[in-house]
C-alpha atoms as a PDB file:
ATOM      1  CA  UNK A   1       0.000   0.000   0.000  1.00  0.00           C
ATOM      2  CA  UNK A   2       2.796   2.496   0.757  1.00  0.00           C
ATOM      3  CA  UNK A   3       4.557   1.823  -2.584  1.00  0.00           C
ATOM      4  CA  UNK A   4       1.345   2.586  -4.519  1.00  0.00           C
ATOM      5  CA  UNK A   5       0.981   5.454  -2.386  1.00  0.00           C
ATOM      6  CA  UNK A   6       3.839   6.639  -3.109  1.00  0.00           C
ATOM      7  CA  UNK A   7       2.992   6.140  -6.721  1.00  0.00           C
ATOM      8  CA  UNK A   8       0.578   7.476  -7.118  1.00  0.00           C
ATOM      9  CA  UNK A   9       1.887  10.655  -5.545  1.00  0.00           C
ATOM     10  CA  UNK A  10       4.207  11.016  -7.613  1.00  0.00           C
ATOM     11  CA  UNK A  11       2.338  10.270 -10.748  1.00  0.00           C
ATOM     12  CA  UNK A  12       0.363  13.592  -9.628  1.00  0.00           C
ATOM     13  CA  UNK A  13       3.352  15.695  -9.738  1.00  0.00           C
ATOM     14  CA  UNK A  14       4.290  14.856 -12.756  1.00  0.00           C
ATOM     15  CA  UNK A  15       0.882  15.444 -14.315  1.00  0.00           C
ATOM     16  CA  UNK A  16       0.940  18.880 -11.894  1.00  0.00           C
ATOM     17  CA  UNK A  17       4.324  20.220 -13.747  1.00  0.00           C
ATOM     18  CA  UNK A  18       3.215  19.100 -17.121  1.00  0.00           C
ATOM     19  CA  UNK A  19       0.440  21.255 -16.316  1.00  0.00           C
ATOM     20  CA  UNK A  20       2.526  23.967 -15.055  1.00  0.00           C
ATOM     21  CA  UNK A  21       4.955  23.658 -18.444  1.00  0.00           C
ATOM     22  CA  UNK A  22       1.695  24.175 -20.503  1.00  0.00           C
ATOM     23  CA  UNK A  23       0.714  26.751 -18.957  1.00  0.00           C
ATOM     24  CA  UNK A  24       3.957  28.728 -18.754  1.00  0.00           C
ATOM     25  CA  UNK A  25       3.848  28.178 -22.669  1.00  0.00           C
ATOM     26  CA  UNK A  26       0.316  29.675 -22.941  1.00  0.00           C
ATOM     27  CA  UNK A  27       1.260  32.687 -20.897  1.00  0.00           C
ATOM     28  CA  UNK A  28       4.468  32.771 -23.103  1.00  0.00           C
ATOM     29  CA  UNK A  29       2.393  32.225 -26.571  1.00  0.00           C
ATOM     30  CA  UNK A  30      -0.486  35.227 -25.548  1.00  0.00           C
ATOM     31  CA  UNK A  31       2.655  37.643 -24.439  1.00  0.00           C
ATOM     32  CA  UNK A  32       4.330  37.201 -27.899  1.00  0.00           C
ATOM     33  CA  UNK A  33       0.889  38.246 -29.754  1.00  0.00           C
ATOM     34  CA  UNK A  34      -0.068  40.686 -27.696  1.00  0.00           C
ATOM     35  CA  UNK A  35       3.936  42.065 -28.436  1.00  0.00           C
ATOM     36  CA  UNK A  36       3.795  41.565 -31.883  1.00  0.00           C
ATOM     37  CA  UNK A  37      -0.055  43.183 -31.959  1.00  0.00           C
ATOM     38  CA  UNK A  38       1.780  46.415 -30.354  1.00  0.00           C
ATOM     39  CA  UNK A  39       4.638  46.132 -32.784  1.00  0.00           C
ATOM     40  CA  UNK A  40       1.960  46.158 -36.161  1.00  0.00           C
ATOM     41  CA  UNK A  41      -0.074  48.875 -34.398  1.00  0.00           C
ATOM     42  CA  UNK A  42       3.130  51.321 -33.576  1.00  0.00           C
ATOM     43  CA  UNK A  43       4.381  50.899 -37.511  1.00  0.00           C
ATOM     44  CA  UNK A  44       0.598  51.310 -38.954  1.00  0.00           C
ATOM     45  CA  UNK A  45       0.560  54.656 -36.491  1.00  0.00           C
ATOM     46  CA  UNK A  46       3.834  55.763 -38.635  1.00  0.00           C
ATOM     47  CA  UNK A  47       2.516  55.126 -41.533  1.00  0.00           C
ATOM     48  CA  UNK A  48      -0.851  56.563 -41.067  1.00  0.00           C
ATOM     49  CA  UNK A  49       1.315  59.467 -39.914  1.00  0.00           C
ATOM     50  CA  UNK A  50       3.439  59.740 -42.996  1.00  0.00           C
ATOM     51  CA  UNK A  51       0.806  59.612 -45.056  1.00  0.00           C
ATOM     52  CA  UNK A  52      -1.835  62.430 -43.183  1.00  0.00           C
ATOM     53  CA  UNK A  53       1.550  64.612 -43.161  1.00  0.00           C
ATOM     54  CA  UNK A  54       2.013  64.353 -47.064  1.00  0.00           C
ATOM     55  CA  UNK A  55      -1.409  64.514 -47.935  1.00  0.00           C
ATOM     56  CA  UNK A  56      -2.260  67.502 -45.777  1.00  0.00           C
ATOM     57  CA  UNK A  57       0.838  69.373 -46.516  1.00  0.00           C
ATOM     58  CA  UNK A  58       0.248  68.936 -50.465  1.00  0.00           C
ATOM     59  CA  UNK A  59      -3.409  69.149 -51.075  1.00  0.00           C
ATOM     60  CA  UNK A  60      -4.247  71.948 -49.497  1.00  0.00           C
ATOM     61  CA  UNK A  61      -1.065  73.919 -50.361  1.00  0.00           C
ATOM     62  CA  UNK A  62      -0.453  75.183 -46.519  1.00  0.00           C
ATOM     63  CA  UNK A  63       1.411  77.821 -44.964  1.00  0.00           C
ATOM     64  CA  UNK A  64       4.393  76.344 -42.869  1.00  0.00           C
ATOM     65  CA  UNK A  65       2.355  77.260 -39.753  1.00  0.00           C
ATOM     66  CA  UNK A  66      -1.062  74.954 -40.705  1.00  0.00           C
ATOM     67  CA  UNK A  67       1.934  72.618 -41.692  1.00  0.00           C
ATOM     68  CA  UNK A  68       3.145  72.421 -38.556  1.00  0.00           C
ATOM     69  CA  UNK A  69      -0.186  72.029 -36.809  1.00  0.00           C
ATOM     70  CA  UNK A  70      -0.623  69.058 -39.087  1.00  0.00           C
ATOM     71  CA  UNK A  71       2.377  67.668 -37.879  1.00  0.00           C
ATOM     72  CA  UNK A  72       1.345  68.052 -34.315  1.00  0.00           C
ATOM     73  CA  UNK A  73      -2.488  67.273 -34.722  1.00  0.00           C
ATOM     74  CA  UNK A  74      -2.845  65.228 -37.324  1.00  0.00           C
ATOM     75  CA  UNK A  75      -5.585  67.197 -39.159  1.00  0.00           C
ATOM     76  CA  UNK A  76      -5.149  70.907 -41.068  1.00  0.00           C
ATOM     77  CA  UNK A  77      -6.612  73.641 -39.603  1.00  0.00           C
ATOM     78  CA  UNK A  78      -8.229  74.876 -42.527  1.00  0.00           C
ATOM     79  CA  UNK A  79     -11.866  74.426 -43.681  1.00  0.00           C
ATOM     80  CA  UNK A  80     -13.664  70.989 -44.183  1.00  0.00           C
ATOM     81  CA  UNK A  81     -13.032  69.665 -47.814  1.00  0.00           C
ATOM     82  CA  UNK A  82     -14.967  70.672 -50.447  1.00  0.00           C
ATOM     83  CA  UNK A  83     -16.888  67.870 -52.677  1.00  0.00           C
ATOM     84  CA  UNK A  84     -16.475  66.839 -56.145  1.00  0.00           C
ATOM     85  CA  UNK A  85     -18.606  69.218 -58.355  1.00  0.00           C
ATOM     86  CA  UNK A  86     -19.023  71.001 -61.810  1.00  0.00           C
ATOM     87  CA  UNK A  87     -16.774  74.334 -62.054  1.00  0.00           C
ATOM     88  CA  UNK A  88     -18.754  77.529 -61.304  1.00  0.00           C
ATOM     89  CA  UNK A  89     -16.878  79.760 -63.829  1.00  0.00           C
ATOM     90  CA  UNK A  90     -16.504  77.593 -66.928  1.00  0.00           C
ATOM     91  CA  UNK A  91     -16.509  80.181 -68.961  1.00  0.00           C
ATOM     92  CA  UNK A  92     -13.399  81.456 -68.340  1.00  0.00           C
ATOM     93  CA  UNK A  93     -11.727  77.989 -69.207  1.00  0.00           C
ATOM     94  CA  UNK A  94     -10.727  76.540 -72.670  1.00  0.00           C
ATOM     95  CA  UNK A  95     -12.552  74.482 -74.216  1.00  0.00           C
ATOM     96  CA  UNK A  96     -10.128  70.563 -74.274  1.00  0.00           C
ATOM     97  CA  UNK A  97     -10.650  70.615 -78.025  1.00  0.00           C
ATOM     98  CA  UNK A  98      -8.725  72.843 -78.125  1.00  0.00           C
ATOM     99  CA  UNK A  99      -5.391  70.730 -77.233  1.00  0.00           C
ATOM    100  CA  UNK A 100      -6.861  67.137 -77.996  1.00  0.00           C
ATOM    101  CA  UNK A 101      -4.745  65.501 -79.856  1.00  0.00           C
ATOM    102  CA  UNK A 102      -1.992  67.961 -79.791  1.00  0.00           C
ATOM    103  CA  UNK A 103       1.987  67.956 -78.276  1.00  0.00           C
ATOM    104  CA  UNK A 104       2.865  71.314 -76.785  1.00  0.00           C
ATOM    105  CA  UNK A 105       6.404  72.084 -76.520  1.00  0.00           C
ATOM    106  CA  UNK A 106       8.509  75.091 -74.807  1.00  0.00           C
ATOM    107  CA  UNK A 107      10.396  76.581 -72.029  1.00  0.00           C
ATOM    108  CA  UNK A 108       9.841  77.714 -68.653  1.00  0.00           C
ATOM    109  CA  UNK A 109      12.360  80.287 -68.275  1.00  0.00           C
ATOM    110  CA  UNK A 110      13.321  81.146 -64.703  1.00  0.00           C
ATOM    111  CA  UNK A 111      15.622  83.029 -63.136  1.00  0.00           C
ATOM    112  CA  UNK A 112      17.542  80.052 -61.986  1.00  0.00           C
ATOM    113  CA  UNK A 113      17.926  78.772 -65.718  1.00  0.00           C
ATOM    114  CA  UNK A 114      16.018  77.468 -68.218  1.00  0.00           C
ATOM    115  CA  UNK A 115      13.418  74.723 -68.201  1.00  0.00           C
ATOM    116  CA  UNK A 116      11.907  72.873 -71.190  1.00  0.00           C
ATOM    117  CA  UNK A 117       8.725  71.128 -71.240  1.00  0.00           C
ATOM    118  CA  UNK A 118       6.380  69.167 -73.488  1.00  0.00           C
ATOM    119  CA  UNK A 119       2.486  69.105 -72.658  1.00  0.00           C
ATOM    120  CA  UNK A 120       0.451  66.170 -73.969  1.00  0.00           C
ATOM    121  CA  UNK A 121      -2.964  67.366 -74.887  1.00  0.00           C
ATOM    122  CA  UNK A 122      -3.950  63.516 -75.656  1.00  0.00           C
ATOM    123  CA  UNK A 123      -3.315  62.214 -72.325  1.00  0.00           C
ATOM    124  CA  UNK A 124      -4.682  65.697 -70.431  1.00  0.00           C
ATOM    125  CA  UNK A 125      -6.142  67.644 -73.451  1.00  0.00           C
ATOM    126  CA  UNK A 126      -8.048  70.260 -70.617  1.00  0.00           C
ATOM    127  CA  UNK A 127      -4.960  70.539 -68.474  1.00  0.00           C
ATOM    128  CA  UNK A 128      -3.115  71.488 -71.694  1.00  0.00           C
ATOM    129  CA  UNK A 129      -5.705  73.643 -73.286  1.00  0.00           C
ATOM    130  CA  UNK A 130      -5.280  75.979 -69.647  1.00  0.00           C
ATOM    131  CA  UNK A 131      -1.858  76.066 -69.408  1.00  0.00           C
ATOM    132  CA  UNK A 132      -1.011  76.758 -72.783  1.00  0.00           C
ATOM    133  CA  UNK A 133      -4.198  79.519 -72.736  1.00  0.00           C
ATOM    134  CA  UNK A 134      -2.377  80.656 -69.775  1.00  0.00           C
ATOM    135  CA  UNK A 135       0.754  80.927 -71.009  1.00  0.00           C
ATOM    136  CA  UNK A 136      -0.056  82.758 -74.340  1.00  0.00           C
ATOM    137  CA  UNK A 137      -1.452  85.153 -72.278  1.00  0.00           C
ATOM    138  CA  UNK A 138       1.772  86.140 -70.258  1.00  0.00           C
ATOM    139  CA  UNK A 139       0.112  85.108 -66.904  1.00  0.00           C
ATOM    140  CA  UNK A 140       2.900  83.475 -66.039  1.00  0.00           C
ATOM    141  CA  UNK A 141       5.342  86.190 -66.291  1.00  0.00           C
ATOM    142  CA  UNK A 142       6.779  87.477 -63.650  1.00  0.00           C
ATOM    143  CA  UNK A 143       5.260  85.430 -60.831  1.00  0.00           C
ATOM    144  CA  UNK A 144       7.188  83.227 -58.429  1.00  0.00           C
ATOM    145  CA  UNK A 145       7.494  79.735 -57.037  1.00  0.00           C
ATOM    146  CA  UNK A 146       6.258  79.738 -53.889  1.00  0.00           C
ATOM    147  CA  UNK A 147       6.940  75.700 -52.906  1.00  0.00           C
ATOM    148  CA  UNK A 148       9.598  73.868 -52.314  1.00  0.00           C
ATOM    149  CA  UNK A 149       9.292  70.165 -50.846  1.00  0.00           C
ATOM    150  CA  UNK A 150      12.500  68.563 -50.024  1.00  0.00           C
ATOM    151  CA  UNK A 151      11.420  65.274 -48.180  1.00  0.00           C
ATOM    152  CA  UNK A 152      13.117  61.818 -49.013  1.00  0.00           C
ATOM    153  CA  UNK A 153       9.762  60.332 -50.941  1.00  0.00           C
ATOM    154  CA  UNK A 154       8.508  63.860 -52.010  1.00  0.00           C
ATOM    155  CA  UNK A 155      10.377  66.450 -54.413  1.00  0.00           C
ATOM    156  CA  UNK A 156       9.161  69.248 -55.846  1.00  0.00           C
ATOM    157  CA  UNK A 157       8.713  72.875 -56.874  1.00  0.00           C
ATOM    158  CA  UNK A 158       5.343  74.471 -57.431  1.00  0.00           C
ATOM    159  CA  UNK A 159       4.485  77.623 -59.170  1.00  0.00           C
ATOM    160  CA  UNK A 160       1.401  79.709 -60.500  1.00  0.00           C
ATOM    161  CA  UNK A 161      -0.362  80.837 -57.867  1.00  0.00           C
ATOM    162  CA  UNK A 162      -1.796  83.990 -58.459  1.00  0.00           C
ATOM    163  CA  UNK A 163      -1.121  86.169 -54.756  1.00  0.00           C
ATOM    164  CA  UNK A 164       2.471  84.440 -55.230  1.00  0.00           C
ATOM    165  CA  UNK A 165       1.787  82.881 -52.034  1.00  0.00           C
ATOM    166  CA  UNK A 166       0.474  79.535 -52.326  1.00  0.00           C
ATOM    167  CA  UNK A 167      -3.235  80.930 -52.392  1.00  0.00           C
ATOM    168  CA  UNK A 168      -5.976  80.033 -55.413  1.00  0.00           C
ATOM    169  CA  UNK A 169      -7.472  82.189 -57.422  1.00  0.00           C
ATOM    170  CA  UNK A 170     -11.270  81.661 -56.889  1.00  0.00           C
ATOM    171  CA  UNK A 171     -12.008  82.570 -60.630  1.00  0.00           C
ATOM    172  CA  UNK A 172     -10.551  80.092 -62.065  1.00  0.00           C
ATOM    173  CA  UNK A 173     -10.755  76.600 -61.145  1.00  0.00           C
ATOM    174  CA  UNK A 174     -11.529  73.581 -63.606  1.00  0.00           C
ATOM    175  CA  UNK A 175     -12.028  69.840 -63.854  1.00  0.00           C
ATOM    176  CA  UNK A 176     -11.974  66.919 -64.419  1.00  0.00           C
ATOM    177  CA  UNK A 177      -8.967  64.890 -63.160  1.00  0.00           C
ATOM    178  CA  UNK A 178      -6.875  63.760 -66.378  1.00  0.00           C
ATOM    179  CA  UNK A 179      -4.295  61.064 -66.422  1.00  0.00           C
ATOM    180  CA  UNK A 180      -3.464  60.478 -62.912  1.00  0.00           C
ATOM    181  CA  UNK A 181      -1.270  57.548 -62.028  1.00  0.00           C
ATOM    182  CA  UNK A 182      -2.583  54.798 -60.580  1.00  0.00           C
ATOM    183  CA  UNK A 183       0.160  54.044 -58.266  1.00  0.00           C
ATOM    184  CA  UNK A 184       0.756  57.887 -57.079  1.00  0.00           C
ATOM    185  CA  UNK A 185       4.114  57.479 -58.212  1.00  0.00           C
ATOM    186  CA  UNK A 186       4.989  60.723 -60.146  1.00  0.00           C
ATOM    187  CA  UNK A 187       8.626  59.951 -61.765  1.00  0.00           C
ATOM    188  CA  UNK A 188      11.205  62.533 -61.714  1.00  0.00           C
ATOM    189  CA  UNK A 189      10.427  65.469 -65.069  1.00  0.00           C
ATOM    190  CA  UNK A 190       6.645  65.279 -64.179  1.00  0.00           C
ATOM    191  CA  UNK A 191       4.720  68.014 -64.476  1.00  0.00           C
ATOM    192  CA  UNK A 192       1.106  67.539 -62.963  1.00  0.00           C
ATOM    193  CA  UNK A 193      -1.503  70.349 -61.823  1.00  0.00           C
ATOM    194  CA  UNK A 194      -1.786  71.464 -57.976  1.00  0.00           C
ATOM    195  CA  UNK A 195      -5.415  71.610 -56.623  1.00  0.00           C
ATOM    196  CA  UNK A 196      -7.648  71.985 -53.681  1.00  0.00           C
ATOM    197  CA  UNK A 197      -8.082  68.679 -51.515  1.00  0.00           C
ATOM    198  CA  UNK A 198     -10.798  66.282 -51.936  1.00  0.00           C
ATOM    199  CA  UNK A 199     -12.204  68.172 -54.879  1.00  0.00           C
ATOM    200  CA  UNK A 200     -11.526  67.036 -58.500  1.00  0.00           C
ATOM    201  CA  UNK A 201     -12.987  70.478 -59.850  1.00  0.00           C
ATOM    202  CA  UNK A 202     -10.128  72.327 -57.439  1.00  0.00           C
ATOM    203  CA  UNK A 203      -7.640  72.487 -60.205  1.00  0.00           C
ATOM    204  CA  UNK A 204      -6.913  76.407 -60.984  1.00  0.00           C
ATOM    205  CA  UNK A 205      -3.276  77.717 -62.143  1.00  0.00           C
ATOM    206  CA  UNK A 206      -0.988  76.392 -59.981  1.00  0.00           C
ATOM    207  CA  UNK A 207       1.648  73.611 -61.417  1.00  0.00           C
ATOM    208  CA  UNK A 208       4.166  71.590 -59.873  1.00  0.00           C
ATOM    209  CA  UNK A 209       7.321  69.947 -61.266  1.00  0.00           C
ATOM    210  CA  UNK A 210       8.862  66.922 -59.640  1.00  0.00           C
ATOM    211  CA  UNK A 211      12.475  66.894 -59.248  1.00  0.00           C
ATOM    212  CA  UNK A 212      12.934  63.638 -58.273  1.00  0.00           C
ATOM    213  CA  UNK A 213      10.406  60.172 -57.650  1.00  0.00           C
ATOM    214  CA  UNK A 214       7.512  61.080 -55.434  1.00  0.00           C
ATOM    215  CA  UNK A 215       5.004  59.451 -54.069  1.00  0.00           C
ATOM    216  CA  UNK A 216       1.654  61.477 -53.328  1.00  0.00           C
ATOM    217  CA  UNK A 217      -1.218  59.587 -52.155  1.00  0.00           C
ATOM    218  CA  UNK A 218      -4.684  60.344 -53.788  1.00  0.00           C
ATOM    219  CA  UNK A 219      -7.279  61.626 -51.354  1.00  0.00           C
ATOM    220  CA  UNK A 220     -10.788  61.192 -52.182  1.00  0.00           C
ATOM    221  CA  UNK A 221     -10.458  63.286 -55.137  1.00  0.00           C
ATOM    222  CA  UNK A 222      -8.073  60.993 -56.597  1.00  0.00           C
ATOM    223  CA  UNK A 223      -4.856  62.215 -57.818  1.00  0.00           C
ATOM    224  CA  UNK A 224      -3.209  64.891 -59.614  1.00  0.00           C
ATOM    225  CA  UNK A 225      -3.189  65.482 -62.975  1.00  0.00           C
ATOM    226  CA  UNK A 226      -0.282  64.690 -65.160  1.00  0.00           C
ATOM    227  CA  UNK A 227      -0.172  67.039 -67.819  1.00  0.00           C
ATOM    228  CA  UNK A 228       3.351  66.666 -69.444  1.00  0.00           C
ATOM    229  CA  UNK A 229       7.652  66.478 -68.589  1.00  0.00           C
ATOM    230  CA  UNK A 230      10.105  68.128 -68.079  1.00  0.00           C
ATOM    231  CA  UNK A 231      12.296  67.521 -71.877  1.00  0.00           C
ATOM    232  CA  UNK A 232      15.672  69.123 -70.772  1.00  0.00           C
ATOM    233  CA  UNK A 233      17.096  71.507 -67.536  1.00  0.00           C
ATOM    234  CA  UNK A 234      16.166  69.056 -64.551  1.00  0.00           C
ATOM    235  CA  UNK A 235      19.017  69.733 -63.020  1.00  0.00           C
ATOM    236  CA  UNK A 236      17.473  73.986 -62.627  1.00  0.00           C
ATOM    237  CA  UNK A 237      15.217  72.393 -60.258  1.00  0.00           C
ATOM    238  CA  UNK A 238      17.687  69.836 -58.195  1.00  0.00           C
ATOM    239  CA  UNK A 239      19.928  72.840 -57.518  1.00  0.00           C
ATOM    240  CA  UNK A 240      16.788  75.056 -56.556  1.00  0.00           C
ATOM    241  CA  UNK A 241      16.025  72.065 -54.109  1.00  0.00           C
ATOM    242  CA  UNK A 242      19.609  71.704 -52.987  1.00  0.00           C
ATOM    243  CA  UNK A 243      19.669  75.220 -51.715  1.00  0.00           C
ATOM    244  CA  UNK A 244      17.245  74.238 -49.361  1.00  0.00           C
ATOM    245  CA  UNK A 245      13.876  76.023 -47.652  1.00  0.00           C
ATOM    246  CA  UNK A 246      13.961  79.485 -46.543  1.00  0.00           C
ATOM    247  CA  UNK A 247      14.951  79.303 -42.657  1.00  0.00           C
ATOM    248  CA  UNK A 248      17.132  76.519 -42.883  1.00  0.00           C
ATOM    249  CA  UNK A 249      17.027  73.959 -39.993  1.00  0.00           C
ATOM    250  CA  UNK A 250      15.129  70.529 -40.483  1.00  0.00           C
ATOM    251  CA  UNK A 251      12.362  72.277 -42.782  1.00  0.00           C
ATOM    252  CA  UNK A 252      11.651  70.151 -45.916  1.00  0.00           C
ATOM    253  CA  UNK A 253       8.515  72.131 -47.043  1.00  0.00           C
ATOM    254  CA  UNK A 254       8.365  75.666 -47.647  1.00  0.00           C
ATOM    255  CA  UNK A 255       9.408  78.795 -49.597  1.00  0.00           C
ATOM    256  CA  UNK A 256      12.669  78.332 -51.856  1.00  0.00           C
ATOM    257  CA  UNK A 257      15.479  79.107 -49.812  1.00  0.00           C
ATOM    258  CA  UNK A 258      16.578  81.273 -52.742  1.00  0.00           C
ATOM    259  CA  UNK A 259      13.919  83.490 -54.347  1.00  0.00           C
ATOM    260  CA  UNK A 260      12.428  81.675 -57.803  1.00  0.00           C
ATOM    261  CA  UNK A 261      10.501  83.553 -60.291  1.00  0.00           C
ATOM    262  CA  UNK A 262       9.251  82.677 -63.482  1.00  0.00           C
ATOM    263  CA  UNK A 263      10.469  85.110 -66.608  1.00  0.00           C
ATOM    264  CA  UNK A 264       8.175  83.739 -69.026  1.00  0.00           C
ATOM    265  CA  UNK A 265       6.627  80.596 -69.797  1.00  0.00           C
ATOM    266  CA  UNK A 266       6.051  79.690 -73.528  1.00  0.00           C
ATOM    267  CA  UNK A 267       4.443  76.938 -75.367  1.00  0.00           C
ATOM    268  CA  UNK A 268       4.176  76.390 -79.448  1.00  0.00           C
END
């Protein structure tokens, strides 16, 4: 009786620390997800984060203040987005017959060098039917570029904004979206049209010229329209870019560090 006794006791603490083992190794197994759930949740915060930053600072063409509440809220201070919807002043826009079909070639002459371009009135025929209406009629001339975006994903210079501060002109503003990538990849030499956030009528005069590979998410718009290249003097804008923002520091959005204006823009 004592040897099965004994027996049996000890046949119970073996089954008592297999027990314990499996449940150390459940305790172990629910601290690894619950790790690994943190882990995925802290790199889909940066991302989110990346992508509110670019998308905020871009679509609504901010000042370096609303930027920087973006950065530090999240959201843009400025008004709600405005919907999709048919342009108010059409008449003021050409008609895209007028550049269907058509390959517009010229230079962007700035006071940093000189910048030629080709506009493809097949792929963005209303896109090209403004600019080159714009450009015949010397609105161009003598305005500035007001951006400058320096980031590691997202390079480029804009230009065309009326005030000569990043503002719209509320006279002139156009759809629809034309030949927008469907990756938002926007290769180095593009030239694509800035607009108003969420609103695929918020196109005006405004233009921006990448200076090297960006990616710029589409917001519920879509995304921007491409409406040609840049054919020769690339290198006009990577040294505009390489002078940095105005203010220096870690700034990789804002005003050209060095002043850019536009002498004329042409198109044939």
């Amino acid at each position: 009786m004592a040897a099965s006794s004994r027996s049996a006791r000890e046949a119970k603490r073996r089954i008592q620390q297999m027990e314990a083992k499996r449940e150390l190794r459940r305790e172990q197994e629910k601290r690894r997800k619950r790790d690994n759930m943190i882990a995925i949740g802290a790199g889909t915060a940066a991302v989110v984060l990346a992508v509110v930053l670019q998308l905020t600072a871009f679509a609504g063409n901010p000042t370096e203040e609303e930027f920087a509440a973006a950065e530090a809220g999240l959201k843009t201070p400025s008004a709600s987005p405005t919907p999709s919807a048919p342009p108010t002043n059409a008449a003021n826009i050409p008609a895209p017959d007028t550049a269907a079909g058509k390959v517009f070639t010229g230079e962007l002459l700035l006071n940093r060098g000189t910048v030629g371009v080709e506009l493809d009135g097949t792929k963005a025929p209303q896109a090209a039917a403004v600019f080159k209406s714009l450009s015949d009629q010397g609105y161009y001339n003598g305005s500035n570029c007001h951006r400058l975006a320096t980031s590691e994903t997202f390079g480029l210079l804009q230009c065309g904004s009326k005030t000569g501060d990043g503002a719209s002109d509320p006279d002139y503003n156009w759809g629809p979206l034309e030949n927008t990538p469907a990756d938002n990849t926007y290769p180095a030499g593009t030239i694509a049209v800035a607009r108003s956030g969420n609103n695929a009528y918020g196109n005006g005069t405004q233009f921006f010229i990448v200076y090297k590979d960006t990616v710029i998410p589409a917001d519920t718009a879509g995304g921007y329209s491409v409406v040609g290249k840049v054919t020769s003097g690339l290198d006009v804008v990577t040294n505009i870019a390489a002078a940095g923002i105005a203010g220096g520091g870690n700034a990789t959005d804002g005003a050209p560090a060095e002043p850019v204006t536009i002498d004329s823009f042409s198109l044939k």
